[in-house]
N, C-alpha and C. Protein backbone atom coordinates (compact mmCIF):
# COMPACT_ATOMS: atom_id res chain seq x y z
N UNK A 1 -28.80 45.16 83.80
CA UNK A 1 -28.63 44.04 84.71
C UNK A 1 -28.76 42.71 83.98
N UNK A 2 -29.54 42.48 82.99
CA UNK A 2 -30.05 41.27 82.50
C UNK A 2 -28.62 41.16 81.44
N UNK A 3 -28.12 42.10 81.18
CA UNK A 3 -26.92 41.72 80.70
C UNK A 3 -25.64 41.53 80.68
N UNK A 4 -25.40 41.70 82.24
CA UNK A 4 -24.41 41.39 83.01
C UNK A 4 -24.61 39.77 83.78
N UNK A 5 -26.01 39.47 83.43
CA UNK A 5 -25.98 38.17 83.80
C UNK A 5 -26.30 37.23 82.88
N UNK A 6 -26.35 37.58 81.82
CA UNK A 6 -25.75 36.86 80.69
C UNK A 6 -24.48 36.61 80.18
N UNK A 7 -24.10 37.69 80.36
CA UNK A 7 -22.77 37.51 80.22
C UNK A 7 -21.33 36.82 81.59
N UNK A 8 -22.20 36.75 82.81
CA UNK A 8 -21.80 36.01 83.62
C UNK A 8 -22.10 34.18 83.40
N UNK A 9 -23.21 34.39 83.10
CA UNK A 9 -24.10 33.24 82.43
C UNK A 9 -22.81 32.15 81.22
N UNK A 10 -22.82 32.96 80.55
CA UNK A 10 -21.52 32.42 79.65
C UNK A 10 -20.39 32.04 80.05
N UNK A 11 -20.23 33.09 81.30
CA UNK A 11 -18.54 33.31 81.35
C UNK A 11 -18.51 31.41 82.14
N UNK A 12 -19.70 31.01 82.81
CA UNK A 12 -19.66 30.01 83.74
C UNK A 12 -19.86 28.65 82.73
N UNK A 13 -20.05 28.74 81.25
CA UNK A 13 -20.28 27.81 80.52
C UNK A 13 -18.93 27.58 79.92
N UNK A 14 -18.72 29.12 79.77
CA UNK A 14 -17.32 28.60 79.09
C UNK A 14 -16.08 27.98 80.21
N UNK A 15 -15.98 28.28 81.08
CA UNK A 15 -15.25 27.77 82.46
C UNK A 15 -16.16 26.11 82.49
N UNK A 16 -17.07 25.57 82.16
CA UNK A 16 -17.71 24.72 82.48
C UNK A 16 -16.99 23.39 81.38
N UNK A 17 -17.70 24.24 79.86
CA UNK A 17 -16.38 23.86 78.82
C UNK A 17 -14.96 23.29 78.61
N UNK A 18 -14.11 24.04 79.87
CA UNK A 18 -12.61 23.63 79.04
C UNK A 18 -11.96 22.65 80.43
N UNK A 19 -13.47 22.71 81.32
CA UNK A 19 -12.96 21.32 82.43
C UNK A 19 -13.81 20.35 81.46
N UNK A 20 -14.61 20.08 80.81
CA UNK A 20 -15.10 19.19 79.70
C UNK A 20 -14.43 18.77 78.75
N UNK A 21 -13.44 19.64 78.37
CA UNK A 21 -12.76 19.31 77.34
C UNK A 21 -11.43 19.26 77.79
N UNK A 22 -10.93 18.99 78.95
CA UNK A 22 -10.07 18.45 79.77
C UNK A 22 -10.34 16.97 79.82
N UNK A 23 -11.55 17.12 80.35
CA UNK A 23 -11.84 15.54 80.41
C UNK A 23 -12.32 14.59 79.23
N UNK A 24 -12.43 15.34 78.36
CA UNK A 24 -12.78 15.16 77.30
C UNK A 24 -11.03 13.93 75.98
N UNK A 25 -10.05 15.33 76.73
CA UNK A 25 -8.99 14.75 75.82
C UNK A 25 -8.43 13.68 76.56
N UNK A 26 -9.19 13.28 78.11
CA UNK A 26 -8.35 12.11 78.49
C UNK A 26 -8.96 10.16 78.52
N UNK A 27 -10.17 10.68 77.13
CA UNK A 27 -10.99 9.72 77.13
C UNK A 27 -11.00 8.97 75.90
N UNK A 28 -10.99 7.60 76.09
CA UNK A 28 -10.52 7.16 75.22
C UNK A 28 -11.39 6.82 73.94
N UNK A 29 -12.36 7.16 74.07
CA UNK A 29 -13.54 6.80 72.73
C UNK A 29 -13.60 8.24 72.01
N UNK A 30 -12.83 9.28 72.36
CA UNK A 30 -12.72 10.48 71.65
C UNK A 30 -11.60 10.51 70.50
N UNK A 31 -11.95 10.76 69.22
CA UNK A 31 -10.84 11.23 68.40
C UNK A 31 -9.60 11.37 68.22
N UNK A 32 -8.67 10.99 67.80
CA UNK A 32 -7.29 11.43 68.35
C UNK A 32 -7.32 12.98 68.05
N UNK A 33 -8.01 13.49 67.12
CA UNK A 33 -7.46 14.77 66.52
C UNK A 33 -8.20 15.82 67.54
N UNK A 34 -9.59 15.03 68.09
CA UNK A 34 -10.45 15.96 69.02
C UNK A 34 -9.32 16.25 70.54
N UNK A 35 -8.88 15.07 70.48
CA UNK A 35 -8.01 14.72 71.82
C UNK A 35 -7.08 16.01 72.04
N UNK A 36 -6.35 16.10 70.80
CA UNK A 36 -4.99 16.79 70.77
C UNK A 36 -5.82 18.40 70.71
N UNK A 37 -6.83 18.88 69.98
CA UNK A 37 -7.35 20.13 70.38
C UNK A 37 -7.85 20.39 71.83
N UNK A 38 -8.59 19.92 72.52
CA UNK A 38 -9.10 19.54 73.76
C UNK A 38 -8.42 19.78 74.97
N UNK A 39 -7.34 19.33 74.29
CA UNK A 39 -5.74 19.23 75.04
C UNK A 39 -4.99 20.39 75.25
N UNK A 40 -5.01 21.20 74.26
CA UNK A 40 -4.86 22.21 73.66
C UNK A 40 -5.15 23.03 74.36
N UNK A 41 -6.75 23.39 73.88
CA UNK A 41 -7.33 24.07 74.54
C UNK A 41 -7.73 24.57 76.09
N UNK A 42 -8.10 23.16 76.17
CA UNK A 42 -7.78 23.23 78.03
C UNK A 42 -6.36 23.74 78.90
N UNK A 43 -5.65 23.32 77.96
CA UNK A 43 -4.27 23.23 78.79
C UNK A 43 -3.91 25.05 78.69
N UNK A 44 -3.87 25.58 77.46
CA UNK A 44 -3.79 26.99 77.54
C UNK A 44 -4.68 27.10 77.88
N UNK A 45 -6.37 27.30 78.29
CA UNK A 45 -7.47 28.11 79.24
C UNK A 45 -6.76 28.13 80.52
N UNK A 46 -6.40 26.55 81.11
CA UNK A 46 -6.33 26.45 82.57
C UNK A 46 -4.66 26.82 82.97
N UNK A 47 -3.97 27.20 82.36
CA UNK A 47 -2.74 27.36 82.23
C UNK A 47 -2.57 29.26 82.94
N UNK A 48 -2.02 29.32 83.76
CA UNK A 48 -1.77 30.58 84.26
C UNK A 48 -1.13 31.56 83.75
N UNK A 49 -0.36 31.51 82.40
CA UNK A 49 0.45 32.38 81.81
C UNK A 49 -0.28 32.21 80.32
N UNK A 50 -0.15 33.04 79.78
CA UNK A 50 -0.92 33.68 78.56
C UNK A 50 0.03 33.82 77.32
N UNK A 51 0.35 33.83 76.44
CA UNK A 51 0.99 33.94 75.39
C UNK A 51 1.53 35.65 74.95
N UNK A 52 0.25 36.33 75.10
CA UNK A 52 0.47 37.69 75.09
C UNK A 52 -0.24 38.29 77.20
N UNK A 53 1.01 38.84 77.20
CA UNK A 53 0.01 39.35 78.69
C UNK A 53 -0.52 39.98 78.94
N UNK A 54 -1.42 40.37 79.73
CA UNK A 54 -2.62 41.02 79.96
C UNK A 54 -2.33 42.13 80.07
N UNK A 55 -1.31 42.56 80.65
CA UNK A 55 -0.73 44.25 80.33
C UNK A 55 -0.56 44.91 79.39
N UNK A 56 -0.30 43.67 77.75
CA UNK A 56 -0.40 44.74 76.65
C UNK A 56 -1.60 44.92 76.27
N UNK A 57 -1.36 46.48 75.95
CA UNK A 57 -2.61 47.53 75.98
C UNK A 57 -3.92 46.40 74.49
N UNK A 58 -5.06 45.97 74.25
CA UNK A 58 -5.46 45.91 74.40
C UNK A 58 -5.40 44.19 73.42
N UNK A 59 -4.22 43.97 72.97
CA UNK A 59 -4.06 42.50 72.47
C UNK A 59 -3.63 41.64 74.33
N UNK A 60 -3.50 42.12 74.63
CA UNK A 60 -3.40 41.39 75.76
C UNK A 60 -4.56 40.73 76.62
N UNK A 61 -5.53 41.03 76.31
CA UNK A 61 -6.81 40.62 76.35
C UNK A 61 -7.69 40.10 75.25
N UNK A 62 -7.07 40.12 74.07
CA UNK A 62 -7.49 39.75 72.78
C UNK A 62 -7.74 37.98 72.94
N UNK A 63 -6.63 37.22 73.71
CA UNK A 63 -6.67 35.63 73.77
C UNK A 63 -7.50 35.16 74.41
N UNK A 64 -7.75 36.03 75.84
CA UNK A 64 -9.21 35.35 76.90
C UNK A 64 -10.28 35.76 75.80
N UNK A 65 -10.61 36.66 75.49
CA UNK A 65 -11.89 37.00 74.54
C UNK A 65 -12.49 36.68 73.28
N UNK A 66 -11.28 36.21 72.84
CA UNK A 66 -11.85 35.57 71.16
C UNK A 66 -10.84 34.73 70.84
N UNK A 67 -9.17 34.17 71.09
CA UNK A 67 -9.09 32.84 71.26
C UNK A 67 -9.47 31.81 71.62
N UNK A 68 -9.52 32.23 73.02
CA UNK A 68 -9.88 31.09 73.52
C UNK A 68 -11.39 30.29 73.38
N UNK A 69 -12.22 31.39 73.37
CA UNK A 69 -13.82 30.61 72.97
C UNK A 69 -13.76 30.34 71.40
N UNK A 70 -12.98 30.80 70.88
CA UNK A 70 -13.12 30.31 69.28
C UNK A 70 -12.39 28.84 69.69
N UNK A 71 -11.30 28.64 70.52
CA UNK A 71 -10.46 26.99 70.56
C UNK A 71 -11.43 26.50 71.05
N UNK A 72 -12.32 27.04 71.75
CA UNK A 72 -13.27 25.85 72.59
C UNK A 72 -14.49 25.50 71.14
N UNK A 73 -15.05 26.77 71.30
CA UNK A 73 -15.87 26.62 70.00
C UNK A 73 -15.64 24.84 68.99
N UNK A 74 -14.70 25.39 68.84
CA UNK A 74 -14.02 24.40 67.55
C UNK A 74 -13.61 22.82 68.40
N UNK A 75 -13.23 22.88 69.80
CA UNK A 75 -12.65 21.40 70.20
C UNK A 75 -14.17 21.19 70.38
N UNK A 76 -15.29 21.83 70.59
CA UNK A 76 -16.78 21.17 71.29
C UNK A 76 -17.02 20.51 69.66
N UNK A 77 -17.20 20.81 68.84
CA UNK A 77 -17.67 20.53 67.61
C UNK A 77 -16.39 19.22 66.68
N UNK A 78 -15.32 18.88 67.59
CA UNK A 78 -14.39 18.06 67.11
C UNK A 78 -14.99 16.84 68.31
N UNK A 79 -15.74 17.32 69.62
CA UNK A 79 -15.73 15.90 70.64
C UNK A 79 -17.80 15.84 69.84
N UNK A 80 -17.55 13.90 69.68
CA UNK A 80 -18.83 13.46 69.56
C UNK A 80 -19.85 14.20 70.62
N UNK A 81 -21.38 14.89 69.91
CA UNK A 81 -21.79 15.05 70.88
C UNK A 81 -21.97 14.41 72.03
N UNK A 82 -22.74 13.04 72.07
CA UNK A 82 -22.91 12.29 73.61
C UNK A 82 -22.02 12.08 74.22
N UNK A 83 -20.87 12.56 73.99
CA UNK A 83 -19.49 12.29 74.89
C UNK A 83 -19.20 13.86 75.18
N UNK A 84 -19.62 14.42 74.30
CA UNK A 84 -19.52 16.39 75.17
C UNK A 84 -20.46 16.01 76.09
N UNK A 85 -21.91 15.81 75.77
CA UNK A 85 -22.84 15.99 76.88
C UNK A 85 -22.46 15.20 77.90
N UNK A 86 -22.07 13.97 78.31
CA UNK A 86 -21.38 13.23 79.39
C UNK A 86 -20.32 13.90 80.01
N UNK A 87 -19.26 14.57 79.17
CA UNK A 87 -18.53 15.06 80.33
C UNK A 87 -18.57 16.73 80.56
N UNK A 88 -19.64 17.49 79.94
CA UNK A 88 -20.44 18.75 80.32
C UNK A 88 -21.25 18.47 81.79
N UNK A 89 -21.96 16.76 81.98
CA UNK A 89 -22.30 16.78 82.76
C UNK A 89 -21.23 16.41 84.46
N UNK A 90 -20.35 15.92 83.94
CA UNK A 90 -19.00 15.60 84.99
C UNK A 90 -18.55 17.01 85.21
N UNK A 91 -18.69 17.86 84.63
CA UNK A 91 -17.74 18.91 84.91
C UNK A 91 -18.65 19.31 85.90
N UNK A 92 -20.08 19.67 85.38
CA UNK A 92 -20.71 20.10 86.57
C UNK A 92 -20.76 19.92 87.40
N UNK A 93 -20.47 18.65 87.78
CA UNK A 93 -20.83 17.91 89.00
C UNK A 93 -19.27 18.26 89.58
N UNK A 94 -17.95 18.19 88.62
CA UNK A 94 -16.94 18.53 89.58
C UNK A 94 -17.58 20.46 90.17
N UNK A 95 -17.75 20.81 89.62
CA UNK A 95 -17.48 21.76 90.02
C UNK A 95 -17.28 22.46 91.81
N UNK A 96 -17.89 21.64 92.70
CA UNK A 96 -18.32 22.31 94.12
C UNK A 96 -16.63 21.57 94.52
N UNK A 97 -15.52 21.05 94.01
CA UNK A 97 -14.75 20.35 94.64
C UNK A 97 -14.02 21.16 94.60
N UNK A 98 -12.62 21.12 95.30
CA UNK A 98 -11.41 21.82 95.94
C UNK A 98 -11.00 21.49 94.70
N UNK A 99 -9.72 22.60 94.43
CA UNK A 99 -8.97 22.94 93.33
C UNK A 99 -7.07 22.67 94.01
N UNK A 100 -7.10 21.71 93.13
CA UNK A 100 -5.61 21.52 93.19
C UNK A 100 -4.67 22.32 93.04
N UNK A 101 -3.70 22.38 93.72
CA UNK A 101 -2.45 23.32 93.94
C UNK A 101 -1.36 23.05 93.42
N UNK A 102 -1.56 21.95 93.57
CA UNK A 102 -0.42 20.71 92.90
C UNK A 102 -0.29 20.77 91.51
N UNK A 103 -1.89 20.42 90.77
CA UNK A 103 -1.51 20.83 88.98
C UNK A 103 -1.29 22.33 88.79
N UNK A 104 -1.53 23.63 89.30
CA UNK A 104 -1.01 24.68 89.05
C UNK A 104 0.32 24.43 89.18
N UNK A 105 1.05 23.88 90.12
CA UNK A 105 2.54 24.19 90.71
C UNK A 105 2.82 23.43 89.22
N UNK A 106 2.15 22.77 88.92
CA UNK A 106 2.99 21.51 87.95
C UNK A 106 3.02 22.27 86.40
N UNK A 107 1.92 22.72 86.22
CA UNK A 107 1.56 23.95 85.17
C UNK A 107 2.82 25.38 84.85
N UNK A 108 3.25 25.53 86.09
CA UNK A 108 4.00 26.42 86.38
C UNK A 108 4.86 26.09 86.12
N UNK A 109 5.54 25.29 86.50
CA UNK A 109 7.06 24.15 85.96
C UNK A 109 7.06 24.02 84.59
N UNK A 110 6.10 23.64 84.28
CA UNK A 110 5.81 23.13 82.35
C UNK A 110 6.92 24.68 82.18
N UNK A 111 5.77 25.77 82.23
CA UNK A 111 6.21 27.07 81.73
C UNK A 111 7.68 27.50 82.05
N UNK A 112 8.29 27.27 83.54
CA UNK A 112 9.07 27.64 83.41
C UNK A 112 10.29 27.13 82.92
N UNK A 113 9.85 25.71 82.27
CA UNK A 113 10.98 24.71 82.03
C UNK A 113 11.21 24.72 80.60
N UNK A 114 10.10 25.38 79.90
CA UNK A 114 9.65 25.55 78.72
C UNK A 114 10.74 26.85 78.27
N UNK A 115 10.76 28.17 79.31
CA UNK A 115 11.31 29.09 79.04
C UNK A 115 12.46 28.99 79.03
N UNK A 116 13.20 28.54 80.47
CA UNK A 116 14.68 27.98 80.52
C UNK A 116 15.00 27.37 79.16
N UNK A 117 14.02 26.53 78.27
CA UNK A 117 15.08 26.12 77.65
C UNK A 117 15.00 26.38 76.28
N UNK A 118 14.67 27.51 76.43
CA UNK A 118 14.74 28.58 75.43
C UNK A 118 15.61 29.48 74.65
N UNK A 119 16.07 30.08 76.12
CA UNK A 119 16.45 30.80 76.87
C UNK A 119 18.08 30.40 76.91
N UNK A 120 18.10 28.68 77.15
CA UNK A 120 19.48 27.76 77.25
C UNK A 120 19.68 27.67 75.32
N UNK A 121 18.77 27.56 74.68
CA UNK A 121 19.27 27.13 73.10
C UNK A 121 19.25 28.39 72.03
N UNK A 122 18.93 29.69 72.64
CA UNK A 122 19.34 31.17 72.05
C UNK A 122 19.99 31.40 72.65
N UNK A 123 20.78 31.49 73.70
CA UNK A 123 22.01 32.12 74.33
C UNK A 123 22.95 32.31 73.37
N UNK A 124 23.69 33.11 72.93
CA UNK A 124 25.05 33.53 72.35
C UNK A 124 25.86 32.73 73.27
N UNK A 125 26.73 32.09 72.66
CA UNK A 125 27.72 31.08 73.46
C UNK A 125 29.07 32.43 73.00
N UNK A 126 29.68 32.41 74.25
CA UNK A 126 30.75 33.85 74.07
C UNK A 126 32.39 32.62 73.52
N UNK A 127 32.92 33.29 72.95
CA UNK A 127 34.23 32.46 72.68
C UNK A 127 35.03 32.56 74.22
N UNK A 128 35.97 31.29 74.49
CA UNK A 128 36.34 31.38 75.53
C UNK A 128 38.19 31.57 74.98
């Protein structure tokens, strides 16, 4: 038991983390280079589609488990501490608020606009 709530314990720091380092890359006394990891990082944590998906057999879970806390790892140690601890403490405080629908939908678009045009610049163009 004590280690299922440690490990819940974490799971709520690291979720605590990459709204910190959300807010983190949109502040302006932070780093440019911290900015652009931060950015990074947050944006793939909070991002609904995964790079590898969760269906492949066991790399598909490889990115929530040791990407992603290694990107956080590394953007916490790129943001000045007193500016992690300031917005470690904003996150907390967001936390009890309603969750937007709107930046998922918008998240979703990124991806699928991302793929389309992918998708549009590998196409085999057929001779007409």
């Amino acid at each position: 038991m004590a280690a299922l709530a440690s490990l819940k314990s974490w799971a709520l720091r690291i979720r605590r983390d990459v709204v910190a380092l959300y807010l983190a890359a949109r502040d302006r006394r932070v780093p440019w280079y911290a900015k652009a990891v931060a950015a990074a990082v947050a944006g793939y944590a909070l991002s609904p589609i995964d790079l590898i998906p969760d269906f492949v057999p066991v790399l598909g879970y490889l990115d929530d488990l040791v990407i992603v806390p290694l990107g956080i790892l590394l953007a916490v140690k790129l943001v000045p501490p007193d500016l992690m601890a300031e917005h470690r403490a904003a996150a907390a405080a967001a936390e009890g608020r309603p969750k937007s629908r709107a930046a998922a939908a918008i998240i979703v678009a990124i991806w699928i606009a991302a793929a389309a045009l992918l998708v549009w610049a590998f196409w085999p163009e057929t001779a007409v």
